[in-house]
PDB file of N, CA and C in Angstrom:
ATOM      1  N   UNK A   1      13.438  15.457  28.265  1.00  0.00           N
ATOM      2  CA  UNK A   1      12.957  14.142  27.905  1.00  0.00           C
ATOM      3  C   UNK A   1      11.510  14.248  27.404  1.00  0.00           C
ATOM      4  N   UNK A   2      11.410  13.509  26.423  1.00  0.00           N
ATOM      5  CA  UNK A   2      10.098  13.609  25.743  1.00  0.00           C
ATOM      6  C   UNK A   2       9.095  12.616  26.152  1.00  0.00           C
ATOM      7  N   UNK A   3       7.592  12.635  26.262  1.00  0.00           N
ATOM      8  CA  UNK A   3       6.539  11.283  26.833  1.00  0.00           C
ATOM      9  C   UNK A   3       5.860  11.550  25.596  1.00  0.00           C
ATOM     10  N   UNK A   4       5.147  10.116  24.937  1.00  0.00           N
ATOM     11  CA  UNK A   4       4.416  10.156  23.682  1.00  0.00           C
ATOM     12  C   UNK A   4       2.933   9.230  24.172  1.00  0.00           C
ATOM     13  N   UNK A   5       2.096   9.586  23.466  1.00  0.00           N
ATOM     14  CA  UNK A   5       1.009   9.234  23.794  1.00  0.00           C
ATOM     15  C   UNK A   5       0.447   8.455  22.311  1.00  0.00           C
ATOM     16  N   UNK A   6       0.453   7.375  22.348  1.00  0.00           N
ATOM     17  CA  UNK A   6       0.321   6.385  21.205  1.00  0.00           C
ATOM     18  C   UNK A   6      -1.154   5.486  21.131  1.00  0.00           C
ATOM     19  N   UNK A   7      -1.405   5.600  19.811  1.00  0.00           N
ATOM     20  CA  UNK A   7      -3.430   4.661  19.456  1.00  0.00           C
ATOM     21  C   UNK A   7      -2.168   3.524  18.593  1.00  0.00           C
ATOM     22  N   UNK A   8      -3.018   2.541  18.990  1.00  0.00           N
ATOM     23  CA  UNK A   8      -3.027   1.755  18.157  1.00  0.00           C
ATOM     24  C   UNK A   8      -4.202   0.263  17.671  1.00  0.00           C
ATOM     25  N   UNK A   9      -4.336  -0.037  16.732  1.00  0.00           N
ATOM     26  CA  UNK A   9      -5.598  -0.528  16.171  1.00  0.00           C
ATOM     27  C   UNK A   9      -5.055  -2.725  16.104  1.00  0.00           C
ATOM     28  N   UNK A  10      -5.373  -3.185  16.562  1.00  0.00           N
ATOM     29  CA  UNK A  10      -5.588  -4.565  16.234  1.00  0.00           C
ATOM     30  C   UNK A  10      -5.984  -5.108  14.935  1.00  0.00           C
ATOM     31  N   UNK A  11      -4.476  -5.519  14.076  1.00  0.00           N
ATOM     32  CA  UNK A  11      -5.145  -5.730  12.911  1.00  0.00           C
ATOM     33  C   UNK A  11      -6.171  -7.104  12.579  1.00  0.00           C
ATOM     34  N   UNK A  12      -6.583  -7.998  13.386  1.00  0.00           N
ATOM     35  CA  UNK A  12      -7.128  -9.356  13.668  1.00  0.00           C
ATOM     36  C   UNK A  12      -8.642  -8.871  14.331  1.00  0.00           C
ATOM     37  N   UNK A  13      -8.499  -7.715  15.393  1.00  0.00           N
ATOM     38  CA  UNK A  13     -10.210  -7.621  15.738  1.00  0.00           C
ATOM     39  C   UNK A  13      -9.697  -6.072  15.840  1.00  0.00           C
ATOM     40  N   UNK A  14      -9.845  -5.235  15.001  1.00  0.00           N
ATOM     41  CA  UNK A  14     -10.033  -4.058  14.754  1.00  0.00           C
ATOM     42  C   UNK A  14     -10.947  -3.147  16.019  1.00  0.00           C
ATOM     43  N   UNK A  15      -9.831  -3.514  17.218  1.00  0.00           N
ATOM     44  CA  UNK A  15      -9.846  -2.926  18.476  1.00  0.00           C
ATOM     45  C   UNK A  15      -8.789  -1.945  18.718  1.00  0.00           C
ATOM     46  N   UNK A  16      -9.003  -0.886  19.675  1.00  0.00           N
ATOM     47  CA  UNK A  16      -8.098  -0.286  19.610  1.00  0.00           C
ATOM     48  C   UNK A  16      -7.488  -0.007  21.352  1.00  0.00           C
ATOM     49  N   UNK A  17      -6.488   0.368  21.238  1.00  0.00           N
ATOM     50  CA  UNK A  17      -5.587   0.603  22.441  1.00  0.00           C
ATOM     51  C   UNK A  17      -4.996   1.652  22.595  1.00  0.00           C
ATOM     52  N   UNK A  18      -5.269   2.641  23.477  1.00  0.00           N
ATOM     53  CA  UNK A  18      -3.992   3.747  23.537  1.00  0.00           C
ATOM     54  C   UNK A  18      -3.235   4.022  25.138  1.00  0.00           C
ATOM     55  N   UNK A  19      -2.233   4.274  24.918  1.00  0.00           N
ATOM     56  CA  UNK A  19      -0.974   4.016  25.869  1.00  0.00           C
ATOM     57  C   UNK A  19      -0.267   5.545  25.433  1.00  0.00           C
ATOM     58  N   UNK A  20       0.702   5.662  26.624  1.00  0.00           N
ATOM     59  CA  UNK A  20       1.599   6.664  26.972  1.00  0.00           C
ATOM     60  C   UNK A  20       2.799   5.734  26.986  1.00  0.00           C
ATOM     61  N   UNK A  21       3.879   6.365  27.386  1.00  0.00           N
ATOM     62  CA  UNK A  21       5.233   5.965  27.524  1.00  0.00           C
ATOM     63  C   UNK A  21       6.498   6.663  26.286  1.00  0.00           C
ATOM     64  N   UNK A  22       7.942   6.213  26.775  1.00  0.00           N
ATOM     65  CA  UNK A  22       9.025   7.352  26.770  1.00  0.00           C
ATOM     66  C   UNK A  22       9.101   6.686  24.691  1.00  0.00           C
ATOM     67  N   UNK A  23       9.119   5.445  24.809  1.00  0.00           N
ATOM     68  CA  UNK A  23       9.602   4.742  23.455  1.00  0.00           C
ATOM     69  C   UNK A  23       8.794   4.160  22.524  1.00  0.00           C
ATOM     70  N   UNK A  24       8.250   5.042  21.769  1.00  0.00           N
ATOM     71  CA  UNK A  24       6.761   4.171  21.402  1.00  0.00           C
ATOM     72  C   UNK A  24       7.203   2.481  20.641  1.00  0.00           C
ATOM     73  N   UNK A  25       8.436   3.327  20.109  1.00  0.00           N
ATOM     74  CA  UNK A  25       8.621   1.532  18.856  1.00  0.00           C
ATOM     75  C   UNK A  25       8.818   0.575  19.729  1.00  0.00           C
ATOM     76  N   UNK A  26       9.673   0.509  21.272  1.00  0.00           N
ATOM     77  CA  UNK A  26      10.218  -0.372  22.244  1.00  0.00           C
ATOM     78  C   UNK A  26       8.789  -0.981  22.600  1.00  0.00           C
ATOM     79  N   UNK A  27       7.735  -0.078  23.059  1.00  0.00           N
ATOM     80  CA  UNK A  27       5.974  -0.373  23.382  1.00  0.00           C
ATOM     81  C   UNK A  27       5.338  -1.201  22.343  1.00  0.00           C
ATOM     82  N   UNK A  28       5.625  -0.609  21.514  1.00  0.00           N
ATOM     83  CA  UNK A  28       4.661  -1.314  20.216  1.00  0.00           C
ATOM     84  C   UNK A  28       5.412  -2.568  20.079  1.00  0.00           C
ATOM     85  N   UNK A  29       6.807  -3.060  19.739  1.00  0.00           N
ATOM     86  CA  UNK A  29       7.571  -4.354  19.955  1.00  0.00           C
ATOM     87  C   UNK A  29       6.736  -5.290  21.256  1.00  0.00           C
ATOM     88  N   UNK A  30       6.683  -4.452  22.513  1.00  0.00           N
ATOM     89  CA  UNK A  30       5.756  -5.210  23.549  1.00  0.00           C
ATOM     90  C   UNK A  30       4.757  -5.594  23.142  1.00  0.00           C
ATOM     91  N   UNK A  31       4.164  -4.970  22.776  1.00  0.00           N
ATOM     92  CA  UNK A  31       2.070  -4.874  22.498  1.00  0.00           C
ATOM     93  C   UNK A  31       2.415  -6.353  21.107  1.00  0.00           C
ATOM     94  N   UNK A  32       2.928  -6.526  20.386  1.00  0.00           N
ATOM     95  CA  UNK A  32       3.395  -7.215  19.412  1.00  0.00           C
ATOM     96  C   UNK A  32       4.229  -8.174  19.287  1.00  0.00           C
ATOM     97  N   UNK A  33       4.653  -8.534  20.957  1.00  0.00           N
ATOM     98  CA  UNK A  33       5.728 -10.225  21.015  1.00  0.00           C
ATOM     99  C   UNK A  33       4.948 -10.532  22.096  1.00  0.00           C
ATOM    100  N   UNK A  34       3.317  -9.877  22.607  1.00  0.00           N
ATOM    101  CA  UNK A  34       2.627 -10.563  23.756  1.00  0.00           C
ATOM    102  C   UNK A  34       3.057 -10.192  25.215  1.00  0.00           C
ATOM    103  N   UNK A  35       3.767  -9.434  25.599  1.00  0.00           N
ATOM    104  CA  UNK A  35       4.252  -9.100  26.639  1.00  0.00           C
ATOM    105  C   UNK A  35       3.967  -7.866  27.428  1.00  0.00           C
ATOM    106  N   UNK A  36       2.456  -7.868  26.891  1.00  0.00           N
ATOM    107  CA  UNK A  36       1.595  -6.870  27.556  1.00  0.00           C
ATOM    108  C   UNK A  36       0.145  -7.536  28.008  1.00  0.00           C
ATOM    109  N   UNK A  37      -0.285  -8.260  29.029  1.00  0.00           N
ATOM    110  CA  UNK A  37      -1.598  -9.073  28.969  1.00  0.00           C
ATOM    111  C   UNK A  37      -2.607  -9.025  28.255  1.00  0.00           C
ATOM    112  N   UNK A  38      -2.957  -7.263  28.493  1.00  0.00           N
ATOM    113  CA  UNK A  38      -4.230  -6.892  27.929  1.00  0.00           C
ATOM    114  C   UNK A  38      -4.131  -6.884  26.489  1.00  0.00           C
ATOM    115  N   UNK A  39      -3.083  -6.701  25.790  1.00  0.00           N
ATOM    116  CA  UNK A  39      -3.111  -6.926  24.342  1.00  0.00           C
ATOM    117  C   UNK A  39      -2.602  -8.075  23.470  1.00  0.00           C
ATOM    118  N   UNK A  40      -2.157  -9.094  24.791  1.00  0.00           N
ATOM    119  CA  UNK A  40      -1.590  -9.864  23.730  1.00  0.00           C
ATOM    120  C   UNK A  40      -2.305 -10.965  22.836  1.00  0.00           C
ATOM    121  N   UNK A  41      -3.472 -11.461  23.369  1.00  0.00           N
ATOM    122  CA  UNK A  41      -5.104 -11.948  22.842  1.00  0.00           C
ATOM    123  C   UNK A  41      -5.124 -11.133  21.307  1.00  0.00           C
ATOM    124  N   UNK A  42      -4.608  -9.982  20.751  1.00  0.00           N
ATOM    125  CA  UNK A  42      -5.363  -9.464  19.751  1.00  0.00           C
ATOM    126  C   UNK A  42      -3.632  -8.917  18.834  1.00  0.00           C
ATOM    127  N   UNK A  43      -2.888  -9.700  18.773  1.00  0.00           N
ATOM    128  CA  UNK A  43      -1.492  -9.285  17.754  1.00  0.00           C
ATOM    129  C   UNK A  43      -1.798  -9.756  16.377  1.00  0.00           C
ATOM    130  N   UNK A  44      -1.759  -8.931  15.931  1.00  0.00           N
ATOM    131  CA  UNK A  44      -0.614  -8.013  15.882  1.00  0.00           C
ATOM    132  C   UNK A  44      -1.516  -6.500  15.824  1.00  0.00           C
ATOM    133  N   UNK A  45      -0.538  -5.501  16.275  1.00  0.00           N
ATOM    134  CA  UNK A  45      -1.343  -4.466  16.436  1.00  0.00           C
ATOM    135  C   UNK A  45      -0.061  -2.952  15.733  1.00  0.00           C
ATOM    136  N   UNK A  46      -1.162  -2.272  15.232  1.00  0.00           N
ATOM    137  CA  UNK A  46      -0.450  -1.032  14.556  1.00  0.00           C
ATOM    138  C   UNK A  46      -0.845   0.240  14.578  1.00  0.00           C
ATOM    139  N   UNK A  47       0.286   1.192  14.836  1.00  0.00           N
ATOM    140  CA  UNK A  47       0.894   2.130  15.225  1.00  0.00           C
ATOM    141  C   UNK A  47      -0.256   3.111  14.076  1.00  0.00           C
ATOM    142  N   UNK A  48      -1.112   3.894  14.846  1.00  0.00           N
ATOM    143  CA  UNK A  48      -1.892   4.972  14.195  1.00  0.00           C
ATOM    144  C   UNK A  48      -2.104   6.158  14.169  1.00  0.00           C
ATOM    145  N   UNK A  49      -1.877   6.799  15.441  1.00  0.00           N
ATOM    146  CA  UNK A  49      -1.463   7.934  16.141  1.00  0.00           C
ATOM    147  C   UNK A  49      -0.304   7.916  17.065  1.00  0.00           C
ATOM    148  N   UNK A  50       0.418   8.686  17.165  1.00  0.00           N
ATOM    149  CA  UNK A  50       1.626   9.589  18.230  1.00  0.00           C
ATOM    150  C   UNK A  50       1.649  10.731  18.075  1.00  0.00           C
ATOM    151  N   UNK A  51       1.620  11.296  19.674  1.00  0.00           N
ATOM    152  CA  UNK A  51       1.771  12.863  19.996  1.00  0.00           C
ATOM    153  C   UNK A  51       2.732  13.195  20.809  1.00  0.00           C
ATOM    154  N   UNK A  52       4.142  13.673  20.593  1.00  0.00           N
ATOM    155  CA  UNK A  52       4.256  13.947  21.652  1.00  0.00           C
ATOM    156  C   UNK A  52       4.226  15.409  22.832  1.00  0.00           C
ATOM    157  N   UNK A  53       5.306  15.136  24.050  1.00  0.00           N
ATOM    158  CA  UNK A  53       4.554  15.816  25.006  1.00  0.00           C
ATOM    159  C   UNK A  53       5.338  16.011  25.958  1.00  0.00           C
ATOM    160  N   UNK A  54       6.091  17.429  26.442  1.00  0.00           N
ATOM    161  CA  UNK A  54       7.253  17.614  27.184  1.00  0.00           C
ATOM    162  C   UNK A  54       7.434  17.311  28.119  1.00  0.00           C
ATOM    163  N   UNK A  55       6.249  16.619  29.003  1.00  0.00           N
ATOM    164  CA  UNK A  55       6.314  16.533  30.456  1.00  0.00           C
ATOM    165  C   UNK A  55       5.185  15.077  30.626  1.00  0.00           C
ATOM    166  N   UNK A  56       5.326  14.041  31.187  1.00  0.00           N
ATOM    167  CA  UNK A  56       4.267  13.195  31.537  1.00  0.00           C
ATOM    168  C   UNK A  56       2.986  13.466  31.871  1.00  0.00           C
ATOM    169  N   UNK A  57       2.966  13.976  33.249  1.00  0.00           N
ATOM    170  CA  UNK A  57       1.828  14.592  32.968  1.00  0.00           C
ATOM    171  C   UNK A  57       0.963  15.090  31.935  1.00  0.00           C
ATOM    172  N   UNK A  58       1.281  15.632  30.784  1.00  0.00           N
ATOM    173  CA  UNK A  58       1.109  16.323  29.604  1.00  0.00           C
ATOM    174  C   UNK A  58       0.193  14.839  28.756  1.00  0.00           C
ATOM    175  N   UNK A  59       1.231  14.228  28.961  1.00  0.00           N
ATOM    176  CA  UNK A  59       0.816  13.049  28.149  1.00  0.00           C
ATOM    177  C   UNK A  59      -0.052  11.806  28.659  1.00  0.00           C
ATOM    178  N   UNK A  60      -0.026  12.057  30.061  1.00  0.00           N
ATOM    179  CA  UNK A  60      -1.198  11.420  30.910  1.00  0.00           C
ATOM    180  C   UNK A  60      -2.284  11.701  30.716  1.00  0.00           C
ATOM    181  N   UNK A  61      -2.658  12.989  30.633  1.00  0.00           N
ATOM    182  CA  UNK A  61      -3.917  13.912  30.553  1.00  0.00           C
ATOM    183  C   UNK A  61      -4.500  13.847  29.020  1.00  0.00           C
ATOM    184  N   UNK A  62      -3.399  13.674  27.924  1.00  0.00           N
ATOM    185  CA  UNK A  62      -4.317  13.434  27.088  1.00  0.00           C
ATOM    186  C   UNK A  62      -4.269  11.840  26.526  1.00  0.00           C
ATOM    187  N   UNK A  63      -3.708  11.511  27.348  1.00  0.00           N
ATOM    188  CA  UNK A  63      -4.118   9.615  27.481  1.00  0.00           C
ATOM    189  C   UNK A  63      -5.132   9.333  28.156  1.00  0.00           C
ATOM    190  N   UNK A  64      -5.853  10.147  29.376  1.00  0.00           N
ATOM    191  CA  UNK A  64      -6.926   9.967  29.724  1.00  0.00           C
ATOM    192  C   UNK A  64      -8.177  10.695  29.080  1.00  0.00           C
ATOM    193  N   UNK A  65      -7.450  11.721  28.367  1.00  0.00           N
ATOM    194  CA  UNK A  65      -8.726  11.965  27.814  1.00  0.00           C
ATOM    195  C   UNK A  65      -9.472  11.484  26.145  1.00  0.00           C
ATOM    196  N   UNK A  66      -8.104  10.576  25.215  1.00  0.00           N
ATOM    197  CA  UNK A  66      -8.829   9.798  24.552  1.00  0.00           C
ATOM    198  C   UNK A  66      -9.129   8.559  24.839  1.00  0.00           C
ATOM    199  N   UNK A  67      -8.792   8.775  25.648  1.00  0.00           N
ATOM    200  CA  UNK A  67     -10.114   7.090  26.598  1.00  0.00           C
ATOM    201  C   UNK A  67     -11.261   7.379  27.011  1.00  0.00           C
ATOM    202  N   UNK A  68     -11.529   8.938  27.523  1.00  0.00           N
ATOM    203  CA  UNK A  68     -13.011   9.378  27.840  1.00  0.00           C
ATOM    204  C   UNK A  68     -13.857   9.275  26.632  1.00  0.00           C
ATOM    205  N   UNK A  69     -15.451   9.151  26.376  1.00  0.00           N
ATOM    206  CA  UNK A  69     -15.930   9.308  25.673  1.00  0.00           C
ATOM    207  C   UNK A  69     -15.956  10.189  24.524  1.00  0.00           C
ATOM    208  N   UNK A  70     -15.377  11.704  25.108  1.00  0.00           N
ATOM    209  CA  UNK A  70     -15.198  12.871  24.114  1.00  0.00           C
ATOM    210  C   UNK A  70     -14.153  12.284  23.193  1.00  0.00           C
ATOM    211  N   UNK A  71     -13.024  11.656  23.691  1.00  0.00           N
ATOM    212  CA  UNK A  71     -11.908  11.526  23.031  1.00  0.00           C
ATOM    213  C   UNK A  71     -12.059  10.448  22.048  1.00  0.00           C
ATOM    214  N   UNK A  72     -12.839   9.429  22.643  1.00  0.00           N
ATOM    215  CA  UNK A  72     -13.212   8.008  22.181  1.00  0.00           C
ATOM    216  C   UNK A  72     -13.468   8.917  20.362  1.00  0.00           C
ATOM    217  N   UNK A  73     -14.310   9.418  20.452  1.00  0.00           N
ATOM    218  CA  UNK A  73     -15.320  10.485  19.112  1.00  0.00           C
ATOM    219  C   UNK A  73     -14.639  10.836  18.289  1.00  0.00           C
ATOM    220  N   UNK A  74     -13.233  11.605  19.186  1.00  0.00           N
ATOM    221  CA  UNK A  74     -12.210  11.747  18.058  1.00  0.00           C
ATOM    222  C   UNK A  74     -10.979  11.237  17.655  1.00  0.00           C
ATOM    223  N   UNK A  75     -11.082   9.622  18.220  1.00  0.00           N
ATOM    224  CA  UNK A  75     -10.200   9.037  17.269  1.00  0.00           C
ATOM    225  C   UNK A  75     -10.875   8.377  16.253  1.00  0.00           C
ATOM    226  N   UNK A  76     -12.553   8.106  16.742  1.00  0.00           N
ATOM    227  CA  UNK A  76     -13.489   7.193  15.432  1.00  0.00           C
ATOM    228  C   UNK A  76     -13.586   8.394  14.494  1.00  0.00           C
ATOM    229  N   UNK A  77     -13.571   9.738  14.539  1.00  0.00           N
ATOM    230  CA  UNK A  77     -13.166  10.593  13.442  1.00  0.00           C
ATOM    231  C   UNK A  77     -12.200  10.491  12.815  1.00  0.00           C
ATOM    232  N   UNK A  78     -11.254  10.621  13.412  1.00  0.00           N
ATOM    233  CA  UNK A  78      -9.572  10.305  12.682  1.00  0.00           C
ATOM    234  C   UNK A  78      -9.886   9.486  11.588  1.00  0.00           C
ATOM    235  N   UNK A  79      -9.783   8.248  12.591  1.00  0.00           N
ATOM    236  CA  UNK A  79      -9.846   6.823  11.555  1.00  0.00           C
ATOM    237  C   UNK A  79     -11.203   7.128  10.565  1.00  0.00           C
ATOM    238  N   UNK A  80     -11.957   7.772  10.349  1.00  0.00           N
ATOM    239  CA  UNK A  80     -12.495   7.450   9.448  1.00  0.00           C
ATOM    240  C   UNK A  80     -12.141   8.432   8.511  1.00  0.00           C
ATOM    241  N   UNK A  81     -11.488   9.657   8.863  1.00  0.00           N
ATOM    242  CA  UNK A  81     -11.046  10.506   7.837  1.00  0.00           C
ATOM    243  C   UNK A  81      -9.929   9.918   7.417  1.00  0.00           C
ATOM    244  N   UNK A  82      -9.071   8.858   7.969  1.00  0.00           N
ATOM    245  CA  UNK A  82      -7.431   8.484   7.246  1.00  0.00           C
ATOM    246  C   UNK A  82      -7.822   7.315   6.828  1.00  0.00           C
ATOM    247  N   UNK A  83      -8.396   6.503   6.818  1.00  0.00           N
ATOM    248  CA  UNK A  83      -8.833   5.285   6.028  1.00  0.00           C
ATOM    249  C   UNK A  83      -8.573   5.630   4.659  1.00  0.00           C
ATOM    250  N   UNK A  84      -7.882   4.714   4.143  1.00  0.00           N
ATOM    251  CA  UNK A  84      -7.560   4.572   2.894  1.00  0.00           C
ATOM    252  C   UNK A  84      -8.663   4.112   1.942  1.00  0.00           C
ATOM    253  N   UNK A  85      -9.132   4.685   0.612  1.00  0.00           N
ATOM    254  CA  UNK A  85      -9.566   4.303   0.128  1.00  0.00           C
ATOM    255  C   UNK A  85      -9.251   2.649  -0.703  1.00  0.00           C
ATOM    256  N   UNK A  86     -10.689   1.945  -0.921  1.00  0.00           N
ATOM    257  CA  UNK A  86     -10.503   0.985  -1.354  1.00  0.00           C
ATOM    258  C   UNK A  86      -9.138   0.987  -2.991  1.00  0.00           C
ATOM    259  N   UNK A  87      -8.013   0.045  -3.181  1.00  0.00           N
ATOM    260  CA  UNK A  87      -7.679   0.061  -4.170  1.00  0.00           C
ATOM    261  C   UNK A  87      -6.288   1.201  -4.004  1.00  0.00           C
ATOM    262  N   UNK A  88      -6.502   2.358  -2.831  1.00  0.00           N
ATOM    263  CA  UNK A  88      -5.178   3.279  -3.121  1.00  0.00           C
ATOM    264  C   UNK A  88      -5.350   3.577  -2.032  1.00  0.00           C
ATOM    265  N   UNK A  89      -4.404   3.167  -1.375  1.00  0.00           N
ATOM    266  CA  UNK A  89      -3.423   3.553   0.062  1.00  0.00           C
ATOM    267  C   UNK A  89      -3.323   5.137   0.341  1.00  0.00           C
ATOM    268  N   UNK A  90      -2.861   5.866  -0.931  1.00  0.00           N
ATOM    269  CA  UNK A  90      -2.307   6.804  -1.130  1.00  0.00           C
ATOM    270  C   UNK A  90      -3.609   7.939  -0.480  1.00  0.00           C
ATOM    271  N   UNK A  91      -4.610   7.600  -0.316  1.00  0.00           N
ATOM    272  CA  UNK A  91      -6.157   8.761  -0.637  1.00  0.00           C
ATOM    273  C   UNK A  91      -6.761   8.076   0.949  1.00  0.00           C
ATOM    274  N   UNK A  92      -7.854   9.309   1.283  1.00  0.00           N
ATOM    275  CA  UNK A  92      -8.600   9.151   2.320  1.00  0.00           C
ATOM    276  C   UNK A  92      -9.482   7.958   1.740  1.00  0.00           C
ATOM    277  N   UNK A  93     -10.582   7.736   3.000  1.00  0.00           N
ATOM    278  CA  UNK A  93     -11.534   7.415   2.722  1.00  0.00           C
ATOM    279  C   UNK A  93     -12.834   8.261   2.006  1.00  0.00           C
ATOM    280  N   UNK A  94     -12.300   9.298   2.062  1.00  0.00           N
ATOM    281  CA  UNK A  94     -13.241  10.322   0.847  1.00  0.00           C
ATOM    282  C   UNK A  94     -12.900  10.086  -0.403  1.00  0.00           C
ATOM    283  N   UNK A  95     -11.444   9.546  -0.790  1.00  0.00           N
ATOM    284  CA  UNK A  95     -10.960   9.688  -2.016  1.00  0.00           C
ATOM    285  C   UNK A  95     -10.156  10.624  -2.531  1.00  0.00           C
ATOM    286  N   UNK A  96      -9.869  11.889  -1.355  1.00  0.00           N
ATOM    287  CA  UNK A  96      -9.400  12.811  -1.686  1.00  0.00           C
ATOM    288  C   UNK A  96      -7.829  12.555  -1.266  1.00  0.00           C
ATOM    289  N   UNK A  97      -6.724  12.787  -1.587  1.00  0.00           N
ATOM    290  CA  UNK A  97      -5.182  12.157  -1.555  1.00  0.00           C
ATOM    291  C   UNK A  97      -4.999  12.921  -0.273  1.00  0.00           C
ATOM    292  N   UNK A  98      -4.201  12.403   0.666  1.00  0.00           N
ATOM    293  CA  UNK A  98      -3.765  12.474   1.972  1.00  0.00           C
ATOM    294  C   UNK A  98      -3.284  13.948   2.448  1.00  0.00           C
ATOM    295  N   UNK A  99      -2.511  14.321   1.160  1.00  0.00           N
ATOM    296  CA  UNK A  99      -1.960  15.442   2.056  1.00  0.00           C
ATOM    297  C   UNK A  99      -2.548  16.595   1.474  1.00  0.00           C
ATOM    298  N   UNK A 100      -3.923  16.308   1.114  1.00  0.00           N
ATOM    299  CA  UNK A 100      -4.951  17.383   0.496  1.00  0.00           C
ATOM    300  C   UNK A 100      -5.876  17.891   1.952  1.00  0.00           C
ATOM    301  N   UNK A 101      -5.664  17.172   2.994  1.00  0.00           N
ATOM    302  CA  UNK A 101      -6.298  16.434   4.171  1.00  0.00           C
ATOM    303  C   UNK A 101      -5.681  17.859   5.566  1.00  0.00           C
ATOM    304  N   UNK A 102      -5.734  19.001   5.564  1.00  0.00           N
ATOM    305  CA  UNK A 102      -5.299  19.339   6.673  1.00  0.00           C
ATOM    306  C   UNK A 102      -5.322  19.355   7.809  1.00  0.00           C
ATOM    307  N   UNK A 103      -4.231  19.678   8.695  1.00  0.00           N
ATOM    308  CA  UNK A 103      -3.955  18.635   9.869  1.00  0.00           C
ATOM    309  C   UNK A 103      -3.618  17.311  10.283  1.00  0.00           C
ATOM    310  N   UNK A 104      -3.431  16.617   8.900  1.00  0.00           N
ATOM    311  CA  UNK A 104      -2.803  15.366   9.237  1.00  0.00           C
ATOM    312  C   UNK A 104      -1.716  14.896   8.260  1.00  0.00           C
ATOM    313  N   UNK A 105      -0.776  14.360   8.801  1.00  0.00           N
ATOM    314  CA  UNK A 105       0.325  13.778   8.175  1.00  0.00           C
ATOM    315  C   UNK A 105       0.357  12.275   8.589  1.00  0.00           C
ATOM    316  N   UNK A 106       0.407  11.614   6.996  1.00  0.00           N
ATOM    317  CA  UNK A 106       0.607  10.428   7.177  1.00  0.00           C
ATOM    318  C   UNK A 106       1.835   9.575   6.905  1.00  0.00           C
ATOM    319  N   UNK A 107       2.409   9.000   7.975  1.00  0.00           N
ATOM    320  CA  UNK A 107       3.835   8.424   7.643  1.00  0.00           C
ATOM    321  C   UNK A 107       4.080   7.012   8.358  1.00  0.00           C
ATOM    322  N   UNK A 108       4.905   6.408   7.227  1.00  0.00           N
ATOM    323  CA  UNK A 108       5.135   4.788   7.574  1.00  0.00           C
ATOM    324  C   UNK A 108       3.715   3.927   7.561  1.00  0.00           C
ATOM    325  N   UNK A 109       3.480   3.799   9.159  1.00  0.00           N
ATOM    326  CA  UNK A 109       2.112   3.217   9.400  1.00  0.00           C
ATOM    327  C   UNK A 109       1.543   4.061   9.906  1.00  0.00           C
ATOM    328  N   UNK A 110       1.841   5.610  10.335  1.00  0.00           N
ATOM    329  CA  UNK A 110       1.249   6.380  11.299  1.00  0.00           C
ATOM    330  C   UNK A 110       0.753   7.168  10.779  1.00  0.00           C
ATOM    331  N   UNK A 111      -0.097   7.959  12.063  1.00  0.00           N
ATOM    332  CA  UNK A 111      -0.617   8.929  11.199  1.00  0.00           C
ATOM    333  C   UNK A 111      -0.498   9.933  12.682  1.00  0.00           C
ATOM    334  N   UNK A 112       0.093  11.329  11.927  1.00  0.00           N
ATOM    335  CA  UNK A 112       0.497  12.097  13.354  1.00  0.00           C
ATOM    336  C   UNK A 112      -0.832  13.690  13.016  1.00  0.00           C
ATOM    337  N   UNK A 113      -1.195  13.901  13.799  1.00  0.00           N
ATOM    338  CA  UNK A 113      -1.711  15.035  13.854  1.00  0.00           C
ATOM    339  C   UNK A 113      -1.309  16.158  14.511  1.00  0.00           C
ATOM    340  N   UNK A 114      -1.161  17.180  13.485  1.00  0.00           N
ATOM    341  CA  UNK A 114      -0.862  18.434  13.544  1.00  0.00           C
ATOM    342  C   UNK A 114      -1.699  19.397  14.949  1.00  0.00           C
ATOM    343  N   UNK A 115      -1.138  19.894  16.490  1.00  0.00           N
ATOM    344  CA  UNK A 115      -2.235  20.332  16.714  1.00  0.00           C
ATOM    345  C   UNK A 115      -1.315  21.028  17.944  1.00  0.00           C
ATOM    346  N   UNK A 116      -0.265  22.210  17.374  1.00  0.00           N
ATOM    347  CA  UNK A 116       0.637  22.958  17.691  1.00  0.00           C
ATOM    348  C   UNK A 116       2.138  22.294  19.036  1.00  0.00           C
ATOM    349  N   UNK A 117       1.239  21.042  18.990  1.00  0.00           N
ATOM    350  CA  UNK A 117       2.275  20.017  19.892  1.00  0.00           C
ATOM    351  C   UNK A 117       3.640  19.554  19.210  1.00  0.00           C
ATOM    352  N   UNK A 118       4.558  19.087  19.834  1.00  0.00           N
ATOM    353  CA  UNK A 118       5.898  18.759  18.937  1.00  0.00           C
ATOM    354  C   UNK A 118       5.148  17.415  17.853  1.00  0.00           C
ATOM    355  N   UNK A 119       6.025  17.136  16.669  1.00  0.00           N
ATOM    356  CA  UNK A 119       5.578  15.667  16.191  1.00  0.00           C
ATOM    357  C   UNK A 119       6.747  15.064  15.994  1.00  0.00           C
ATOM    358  N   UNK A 120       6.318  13.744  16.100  1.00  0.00           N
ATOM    359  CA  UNK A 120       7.560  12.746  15.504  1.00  0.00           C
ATOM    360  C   UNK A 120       7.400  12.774  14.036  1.00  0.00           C
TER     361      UNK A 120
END
C-alpha cells in the first residue's frame, strides 16, 4: 500500500497546505467541498506537489519536514521555479519551457518531483 504526501496552494489567498494520506484526489475533493475545517475558509485549493512513499511513516517524516522551516524554503523554491510564465503556461517562471527544467515534471495541475522516490 502506498502513503502520498501532497502541497497544495489556495487559489483565493495563495496559502498553502500540505497533508499526507492513502488518496490524494479523495483529500483534495475534501480540502475542496469544505469538509476539512482548517481549509475550508480558503476553496478552492490545488494540487501542486505529490510524493509518494511505501510506508507511512515515510510519508509522515517528510510531511513534517516540509512544514519545518528547512522544508518551508523548499517548496517557496519549487513554486518559484514552476510558476508559469506570464502569457504561457507551457514555460517556467524563467521563461525557460518546463521540461528543459530538471527534476521536475509537470502534469495536469501537478507538479511531481523527481528525487529517486516512486511518482505518480
Amino acid at each position: 500500500m502506498s502513503y502520498f504526501v501532497y502541497v497544495l496552494i489556495s487559489e483565493t489567498h495563495n496559502t498553502r497546505y500540505v497533508g499526507s494520506c492513502k488518496d490524494v484526489q479523495k483529500r483534495l475533493d475534501e480540502h475542496n467541498t469544505g469538509r476539512c475545517r482548517y481549509t475550508s475558509g480558503r476553496i478552492p485549493w490545488r494540487l501542486i506537489l505529490q510524493e509518494e512513499f511505501p510506508t507511512l511513516s515515510e510519508a509522515r517524516n517528510r510531511e513534517f519536514f516540509l512544514k519545518s522551516g528547512q522544508g518551508r524554503k523548499e517548496l517557496d523554491l519549487l513554486r518559484r521555479r514552476t510558476r508559469p510564465s506570464a502569457g504561457n503556461p507551457d514555460t517556467l517562471g524563467d521563461g525557460a519551457p518546463a521540461a528543459d527544467q530538471p527534476g521536475l515534471r509537470m502534469t495536469d495541475s501537478s507538479i511531481a518531483r523527481s528525487s529517486g522516490r516512486k511518482q505518480v
